[in-house]
N, C-alpha and C. Protein backbone atom coordinates (compact mmCIF):
# COMPACT_ATOMS: atom_id res chain seq x y z
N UNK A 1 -14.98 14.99 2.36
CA UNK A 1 -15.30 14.28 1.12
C UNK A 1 -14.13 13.38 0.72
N UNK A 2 -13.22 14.35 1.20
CA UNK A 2 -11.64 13.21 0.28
C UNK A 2 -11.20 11.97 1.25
N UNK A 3 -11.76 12.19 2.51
CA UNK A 3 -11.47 10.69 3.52
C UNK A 3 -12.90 9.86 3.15
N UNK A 4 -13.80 10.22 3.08
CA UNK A 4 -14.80 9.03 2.34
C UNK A 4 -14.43 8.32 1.77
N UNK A 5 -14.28 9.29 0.64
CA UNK A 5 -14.36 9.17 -1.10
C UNK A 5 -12.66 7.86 -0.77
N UNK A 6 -11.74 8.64 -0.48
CA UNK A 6 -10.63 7.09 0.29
C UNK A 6 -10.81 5.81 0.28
N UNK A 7 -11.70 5.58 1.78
CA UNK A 7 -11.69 4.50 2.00
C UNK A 7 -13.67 4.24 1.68
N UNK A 8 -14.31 4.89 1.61
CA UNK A 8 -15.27 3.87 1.94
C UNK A 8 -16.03 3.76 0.32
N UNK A 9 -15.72 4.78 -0.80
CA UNK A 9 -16.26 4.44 -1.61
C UNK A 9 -15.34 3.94 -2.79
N UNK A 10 -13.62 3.17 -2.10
CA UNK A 10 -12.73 2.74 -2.73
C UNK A 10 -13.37 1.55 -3.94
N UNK A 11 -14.43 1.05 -3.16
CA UNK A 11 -14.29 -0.34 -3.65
C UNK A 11 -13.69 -1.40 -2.80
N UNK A 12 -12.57 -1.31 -1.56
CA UNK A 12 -11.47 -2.09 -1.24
C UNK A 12 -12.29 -2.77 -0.21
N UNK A 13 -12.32 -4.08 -0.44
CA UNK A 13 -12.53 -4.56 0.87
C UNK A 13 -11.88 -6.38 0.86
N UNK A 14 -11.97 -6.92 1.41
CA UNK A 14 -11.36 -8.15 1.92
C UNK A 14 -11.86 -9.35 0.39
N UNK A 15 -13.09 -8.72 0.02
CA UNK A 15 -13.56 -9.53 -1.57
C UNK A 15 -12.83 -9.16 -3.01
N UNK A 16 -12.47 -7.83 -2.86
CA UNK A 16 -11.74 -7.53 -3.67
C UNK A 16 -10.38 -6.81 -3.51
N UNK A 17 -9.65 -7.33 -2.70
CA UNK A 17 -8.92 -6.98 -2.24
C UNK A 17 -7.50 -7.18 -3.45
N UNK A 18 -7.82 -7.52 -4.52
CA UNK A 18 -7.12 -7.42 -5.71
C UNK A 18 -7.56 -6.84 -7.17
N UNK A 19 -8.44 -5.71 -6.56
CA UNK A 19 -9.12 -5.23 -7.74
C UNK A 19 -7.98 -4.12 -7.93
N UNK A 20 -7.11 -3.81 -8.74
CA UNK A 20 -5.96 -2.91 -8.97
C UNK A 20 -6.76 -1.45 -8.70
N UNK A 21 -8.05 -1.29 -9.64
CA UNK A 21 -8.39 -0.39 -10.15
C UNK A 21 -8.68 0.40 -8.91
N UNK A 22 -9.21 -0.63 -7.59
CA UNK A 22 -9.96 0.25 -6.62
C UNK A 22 -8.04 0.87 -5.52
N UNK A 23 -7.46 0.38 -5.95
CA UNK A 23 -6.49 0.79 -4.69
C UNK A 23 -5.82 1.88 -5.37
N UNK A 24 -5.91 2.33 -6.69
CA UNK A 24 -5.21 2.99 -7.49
C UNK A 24 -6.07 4.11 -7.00
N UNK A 25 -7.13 4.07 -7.29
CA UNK A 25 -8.11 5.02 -7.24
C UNK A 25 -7.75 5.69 -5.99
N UNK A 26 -8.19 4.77 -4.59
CA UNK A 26 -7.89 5.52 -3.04
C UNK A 26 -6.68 5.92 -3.07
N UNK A 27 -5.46 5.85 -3.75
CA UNK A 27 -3.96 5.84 -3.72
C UNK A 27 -4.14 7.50 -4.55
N UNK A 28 -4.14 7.67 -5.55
CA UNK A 28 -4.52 8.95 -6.31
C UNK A 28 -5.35 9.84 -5.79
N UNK A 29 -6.38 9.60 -5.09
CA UNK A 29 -6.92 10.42 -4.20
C UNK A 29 -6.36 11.29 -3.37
N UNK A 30 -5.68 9.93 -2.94
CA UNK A 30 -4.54 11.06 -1.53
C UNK A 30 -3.66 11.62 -2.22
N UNK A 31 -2.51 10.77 -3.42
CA UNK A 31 -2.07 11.75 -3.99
C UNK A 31 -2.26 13.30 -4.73
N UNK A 32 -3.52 13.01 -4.95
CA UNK A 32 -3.85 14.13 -5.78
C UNK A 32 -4.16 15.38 -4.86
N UNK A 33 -4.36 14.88 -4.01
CA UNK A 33 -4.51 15.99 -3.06
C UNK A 33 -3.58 16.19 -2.25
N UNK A 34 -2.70 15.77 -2.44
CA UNK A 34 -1.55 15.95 -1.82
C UNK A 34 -1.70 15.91 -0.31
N UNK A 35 -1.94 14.78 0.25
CA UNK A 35 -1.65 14.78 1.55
C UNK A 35 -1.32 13.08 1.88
N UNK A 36 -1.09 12.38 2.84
CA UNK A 36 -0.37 11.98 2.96
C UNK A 36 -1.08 10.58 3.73
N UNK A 37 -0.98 9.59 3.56
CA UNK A 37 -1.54 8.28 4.16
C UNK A 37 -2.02 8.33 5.27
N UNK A 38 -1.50 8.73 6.32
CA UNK A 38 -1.32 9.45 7.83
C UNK A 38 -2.40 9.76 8.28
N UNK A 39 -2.99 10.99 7.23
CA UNK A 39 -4.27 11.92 7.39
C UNK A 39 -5.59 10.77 6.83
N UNK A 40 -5.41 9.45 6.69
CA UNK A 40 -6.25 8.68 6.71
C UNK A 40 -6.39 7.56 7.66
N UNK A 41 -6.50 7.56 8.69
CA UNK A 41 -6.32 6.65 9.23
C UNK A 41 -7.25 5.37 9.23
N UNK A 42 -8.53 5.80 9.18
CA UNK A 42 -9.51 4.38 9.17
C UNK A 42 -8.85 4.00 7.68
N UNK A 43 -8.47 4.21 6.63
CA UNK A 43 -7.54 3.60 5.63
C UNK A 43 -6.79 2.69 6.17
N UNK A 44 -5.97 3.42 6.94
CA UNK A 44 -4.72 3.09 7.23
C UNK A 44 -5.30 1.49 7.88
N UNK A 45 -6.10 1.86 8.84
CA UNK A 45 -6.41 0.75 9.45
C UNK A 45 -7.47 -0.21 9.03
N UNK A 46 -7.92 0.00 7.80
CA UNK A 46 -8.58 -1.31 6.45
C UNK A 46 -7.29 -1.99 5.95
N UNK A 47 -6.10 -1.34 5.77
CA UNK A 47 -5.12 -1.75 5.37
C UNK A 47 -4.57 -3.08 6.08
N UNK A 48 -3.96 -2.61 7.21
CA UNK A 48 -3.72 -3.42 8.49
C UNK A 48 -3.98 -4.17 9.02
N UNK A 49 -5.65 -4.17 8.93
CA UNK A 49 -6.69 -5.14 9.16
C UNK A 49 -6.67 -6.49 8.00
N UNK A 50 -6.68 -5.97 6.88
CA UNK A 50 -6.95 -6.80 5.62
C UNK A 50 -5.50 -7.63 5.33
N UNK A 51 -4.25 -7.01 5.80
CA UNK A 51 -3.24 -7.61 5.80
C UNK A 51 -3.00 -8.86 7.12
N UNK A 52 -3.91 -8.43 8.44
CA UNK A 52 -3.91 -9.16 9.38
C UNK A 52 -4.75 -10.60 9.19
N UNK A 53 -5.24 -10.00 8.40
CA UNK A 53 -6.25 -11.65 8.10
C UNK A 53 -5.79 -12.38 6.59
N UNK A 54 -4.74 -11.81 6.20
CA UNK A 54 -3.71 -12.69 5.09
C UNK A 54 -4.33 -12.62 4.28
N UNK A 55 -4.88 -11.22 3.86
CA UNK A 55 -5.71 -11.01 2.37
C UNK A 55 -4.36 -11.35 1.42
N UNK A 56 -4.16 -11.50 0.42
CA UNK A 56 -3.06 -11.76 -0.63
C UNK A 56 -3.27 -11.06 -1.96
N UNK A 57 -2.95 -10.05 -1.20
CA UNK A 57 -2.94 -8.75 -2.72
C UNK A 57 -1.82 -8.35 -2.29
N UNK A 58 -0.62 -8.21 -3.98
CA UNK A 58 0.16 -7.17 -4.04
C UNK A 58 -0.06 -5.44 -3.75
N UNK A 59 -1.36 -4.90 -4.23
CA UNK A 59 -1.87 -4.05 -4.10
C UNK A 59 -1.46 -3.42 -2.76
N UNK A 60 -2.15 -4.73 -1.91
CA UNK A 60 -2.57 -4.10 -0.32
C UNK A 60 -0.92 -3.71 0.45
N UNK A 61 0.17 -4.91 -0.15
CA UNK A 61 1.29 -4.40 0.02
C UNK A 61 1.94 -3.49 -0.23
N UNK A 62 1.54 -2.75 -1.04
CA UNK A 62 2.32 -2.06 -1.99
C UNK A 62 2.03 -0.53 -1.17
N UNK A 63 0.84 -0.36 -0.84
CA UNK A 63 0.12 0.05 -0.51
C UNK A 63 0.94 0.63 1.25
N UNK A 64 0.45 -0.70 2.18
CA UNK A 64 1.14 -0.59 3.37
C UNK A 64 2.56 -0.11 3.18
N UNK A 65 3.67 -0.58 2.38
CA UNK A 65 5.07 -0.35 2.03
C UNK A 65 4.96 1.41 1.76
N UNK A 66 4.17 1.68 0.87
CA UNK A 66 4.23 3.49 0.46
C UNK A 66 3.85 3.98 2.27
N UNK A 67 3.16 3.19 2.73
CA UNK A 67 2.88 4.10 4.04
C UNK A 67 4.45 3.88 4.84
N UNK A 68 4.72 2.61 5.16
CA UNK A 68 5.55 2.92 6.10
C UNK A 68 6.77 3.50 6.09
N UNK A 69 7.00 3.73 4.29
CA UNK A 69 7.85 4.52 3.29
C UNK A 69 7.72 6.08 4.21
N UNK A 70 6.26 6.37 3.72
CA UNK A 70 6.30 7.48 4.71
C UNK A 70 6.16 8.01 5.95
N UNK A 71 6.28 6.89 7.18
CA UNK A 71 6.40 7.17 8.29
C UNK A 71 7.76 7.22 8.51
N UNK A 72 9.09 6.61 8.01
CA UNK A 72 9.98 6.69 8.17
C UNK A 72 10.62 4.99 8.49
N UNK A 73 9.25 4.39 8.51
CA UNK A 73 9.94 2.89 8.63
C UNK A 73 10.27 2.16 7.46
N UNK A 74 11.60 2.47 6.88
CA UNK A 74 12.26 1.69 6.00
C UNK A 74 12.05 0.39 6.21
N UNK A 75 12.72 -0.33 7.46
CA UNK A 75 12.75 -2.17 8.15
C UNK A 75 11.24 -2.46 7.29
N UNK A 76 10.46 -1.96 7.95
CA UNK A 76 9.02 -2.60 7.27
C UNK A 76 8.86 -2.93 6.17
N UNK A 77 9.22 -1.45 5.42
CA UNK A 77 9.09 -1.05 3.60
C UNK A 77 9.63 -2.45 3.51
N UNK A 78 11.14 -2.16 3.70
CA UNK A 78 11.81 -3.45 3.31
C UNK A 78 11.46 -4.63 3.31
N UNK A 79 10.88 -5.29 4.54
CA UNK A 79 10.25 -7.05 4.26
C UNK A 79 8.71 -6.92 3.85
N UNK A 80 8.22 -6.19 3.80
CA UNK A 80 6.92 -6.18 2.78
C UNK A 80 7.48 -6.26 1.13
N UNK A 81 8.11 -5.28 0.37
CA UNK A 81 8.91 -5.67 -0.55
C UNK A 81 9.35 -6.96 -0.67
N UNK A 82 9.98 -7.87 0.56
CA UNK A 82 10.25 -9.09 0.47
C UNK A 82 8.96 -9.89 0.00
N UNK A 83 8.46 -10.00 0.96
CA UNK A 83 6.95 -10.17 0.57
C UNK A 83 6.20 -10.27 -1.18
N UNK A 84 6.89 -9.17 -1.08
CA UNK A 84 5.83 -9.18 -2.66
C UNK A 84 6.95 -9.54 -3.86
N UNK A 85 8.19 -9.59 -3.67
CA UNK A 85 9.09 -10.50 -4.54
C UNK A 85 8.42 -11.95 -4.52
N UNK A 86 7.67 -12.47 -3.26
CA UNK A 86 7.06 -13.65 -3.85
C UNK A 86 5.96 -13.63 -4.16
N UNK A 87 4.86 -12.66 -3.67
CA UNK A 87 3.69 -12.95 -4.20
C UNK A 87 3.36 -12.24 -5.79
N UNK A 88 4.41 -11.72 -6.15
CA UNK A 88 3.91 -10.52 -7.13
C UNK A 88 5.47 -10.97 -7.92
N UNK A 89 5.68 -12.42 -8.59
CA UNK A 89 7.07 -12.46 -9.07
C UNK A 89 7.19 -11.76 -10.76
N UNK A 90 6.00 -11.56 -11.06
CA UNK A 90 6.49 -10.76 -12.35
C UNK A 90 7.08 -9.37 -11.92
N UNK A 91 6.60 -9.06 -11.04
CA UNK A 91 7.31 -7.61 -11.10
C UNK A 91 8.76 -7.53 -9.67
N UNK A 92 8.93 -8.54 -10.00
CA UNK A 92 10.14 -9.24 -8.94
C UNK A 92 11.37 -7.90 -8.81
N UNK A 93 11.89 -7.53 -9.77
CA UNK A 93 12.78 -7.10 -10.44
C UNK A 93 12.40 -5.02 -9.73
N UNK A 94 11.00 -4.99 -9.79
CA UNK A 94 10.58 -3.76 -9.96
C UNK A 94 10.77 -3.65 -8.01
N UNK A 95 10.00 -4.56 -7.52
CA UNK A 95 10.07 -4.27 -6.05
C UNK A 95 11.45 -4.91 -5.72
N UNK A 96 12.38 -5.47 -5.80
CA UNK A 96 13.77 -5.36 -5.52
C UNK A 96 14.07 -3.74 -5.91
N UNK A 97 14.43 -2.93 -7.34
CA UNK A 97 14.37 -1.41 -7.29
C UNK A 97 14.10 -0.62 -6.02
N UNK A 98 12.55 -0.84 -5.72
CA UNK A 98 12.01 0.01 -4.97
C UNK A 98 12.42 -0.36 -3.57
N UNK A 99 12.60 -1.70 -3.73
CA UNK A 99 13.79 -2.02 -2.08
C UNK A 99 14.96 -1.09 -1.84
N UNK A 100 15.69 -0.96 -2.93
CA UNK A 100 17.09 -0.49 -2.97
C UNK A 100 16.86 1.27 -2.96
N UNK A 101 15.76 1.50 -3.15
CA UNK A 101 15.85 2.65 -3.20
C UNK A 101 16.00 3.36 -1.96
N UNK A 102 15.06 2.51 -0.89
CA UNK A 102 15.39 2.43 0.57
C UNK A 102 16.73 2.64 1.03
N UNK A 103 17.74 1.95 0.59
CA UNK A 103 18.81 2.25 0.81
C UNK A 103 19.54 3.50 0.70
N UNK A 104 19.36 3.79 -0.60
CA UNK A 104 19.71 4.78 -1.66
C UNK A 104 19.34 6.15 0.01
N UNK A 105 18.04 6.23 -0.33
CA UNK A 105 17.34 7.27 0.34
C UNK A 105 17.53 7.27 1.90
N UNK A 106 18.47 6.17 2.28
CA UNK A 106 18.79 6.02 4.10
C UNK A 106 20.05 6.84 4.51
């Protein structure tokens, strides 16, 4: 139910690929259940996909960055963060933080 309920009844797809509400939702899901991006993989790979065809959501970044946060690939975290310092400049300030935290946590 909780890998459905994820990805296929997110809402997320390439049309709304900036609807906040739907990535929050699949994002809390996994959190709430405490398990871990990983254990989703057709997610993982809507993600990947939707980033491969230059969807332009902060979301979808933010998103990929928490994953590769938790695979252990900082490098990535890091220029996706770059990334969204330009596409996402109001919260410029917030993903520089969450850059550095990378550090912090290396």
């Amino acid at each position: 139910v909780v890998s459905t309920q994820s990805t296929g009844s997110s809402g997320i797809n390439a049309e709304y690929g900036n609807n906040e509400s739907s990535w929050n939702y699949a994002r809390g899901i996994i959190k709430k259940n405490k398990m871990k991006y990983s254990d989703f993989a057709s997610f993982k790979e809507l993600c990947v996909g939707m980033n491969e065809s230059h969807i332009p959501s902060p979301f979808l970044l933010s998103t990929l960055a928490d994953m590769n946060v938790e695979e252990g690939n900082n490098t990535a975290a890091s220029n996706i963060f770059e990334q969204l310092k330009d596409l996402d400049s109001i919260r410029e300030k917030y993903w520089t933080f969450k850059q550095n935290q990378l550090l912090v946590g290396s």
